[in-house]
Protein backbone atom coordinates (compact mmCIF):
# COMPACT_ATOMS: atom_id res chain seq x y z
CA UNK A 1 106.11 121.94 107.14
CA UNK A 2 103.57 120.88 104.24
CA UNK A 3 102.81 117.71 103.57
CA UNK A 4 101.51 116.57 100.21
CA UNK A 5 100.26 112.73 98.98
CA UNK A 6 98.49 112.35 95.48
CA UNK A 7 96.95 109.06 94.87
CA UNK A 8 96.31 108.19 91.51
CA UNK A 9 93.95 105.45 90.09
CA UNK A 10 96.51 104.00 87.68
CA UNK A 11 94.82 101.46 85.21
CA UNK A 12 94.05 102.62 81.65
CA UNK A 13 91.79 100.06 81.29
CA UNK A 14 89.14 100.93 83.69
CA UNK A 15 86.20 102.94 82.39
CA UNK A 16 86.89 105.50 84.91
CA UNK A 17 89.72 106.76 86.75
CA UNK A 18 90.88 110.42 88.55
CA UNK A 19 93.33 111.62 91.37
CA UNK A 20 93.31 112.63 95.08
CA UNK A 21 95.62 114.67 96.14
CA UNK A 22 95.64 115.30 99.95
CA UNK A 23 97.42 118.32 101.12
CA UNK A 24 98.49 119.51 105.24
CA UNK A 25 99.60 122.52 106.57
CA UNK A 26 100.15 123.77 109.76
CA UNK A 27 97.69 126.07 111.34
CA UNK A 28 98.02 127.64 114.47
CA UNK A 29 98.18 124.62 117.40
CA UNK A 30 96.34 122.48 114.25
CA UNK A 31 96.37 121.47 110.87
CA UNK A 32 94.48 122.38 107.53
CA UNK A 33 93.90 119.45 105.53
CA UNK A 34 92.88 120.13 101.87
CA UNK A 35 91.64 117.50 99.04
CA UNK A 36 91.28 118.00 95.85
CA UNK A 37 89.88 115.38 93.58
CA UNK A 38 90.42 115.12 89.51
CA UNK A 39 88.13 112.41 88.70
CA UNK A 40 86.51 111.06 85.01
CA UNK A 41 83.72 108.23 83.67
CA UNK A 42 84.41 107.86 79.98
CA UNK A 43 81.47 105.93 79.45
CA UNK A 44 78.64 107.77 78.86
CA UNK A 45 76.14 104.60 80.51
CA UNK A 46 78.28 104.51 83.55
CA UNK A 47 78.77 108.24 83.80
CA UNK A 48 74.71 108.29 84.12
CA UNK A 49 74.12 105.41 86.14
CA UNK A 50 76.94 107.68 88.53
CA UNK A 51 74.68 110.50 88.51
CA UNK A 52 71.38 108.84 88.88
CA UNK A 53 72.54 106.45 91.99
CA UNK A 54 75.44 108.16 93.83
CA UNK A 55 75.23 110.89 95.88
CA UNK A 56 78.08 113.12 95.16
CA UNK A 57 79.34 114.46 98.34
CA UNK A 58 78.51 111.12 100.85
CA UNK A 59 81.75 109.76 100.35
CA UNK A 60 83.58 112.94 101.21
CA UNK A 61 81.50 113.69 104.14
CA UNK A 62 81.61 110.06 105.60
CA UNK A 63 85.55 110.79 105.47
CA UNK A 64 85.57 114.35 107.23
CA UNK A 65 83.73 112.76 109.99
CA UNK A 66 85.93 109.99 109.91
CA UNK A 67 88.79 112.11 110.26
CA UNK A 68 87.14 114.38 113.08
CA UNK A 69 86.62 111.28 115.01
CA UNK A 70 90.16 110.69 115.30
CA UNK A 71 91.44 113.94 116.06
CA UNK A 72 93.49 114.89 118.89
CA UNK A 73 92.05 117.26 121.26
């Protein structure tokens, strides 16, 4: 059975904001987890300071390694 969760940065307010939607199906004895992420910076200041200072794909890797940590063998 496939499992879905969105999470949703909810404030209006906030210069930025996006979703993450996590999504599991089976796989043969596993799983396949996909995530898809829908994000935005309005401000054009921020938006640049993002770019210049953050690397784009650390976050995403620190959390598949994360996640392979705790797998189950």
């Amino acid at each position: 059975m496939d499992q879905r969760l969105v999470i949703e940065i909810a404030d209006d307010d906030l210069p930025w904001g996006g979703a993450w939607t996590y999504e599991v199906a089976p796989n043969g004895d596993g799983a396949t987890l996909t995530i898809t992420e829908h994000d935005f910076v309005d401000n054009i200041v921020l938006r640049g300071l993002v770019a210049l200072l953050m690397d784009p794909v650390h976050s995403t890797s620190q959390f598949q390694t994360d996640l392979l940590a705790h797998r189950r063998c």
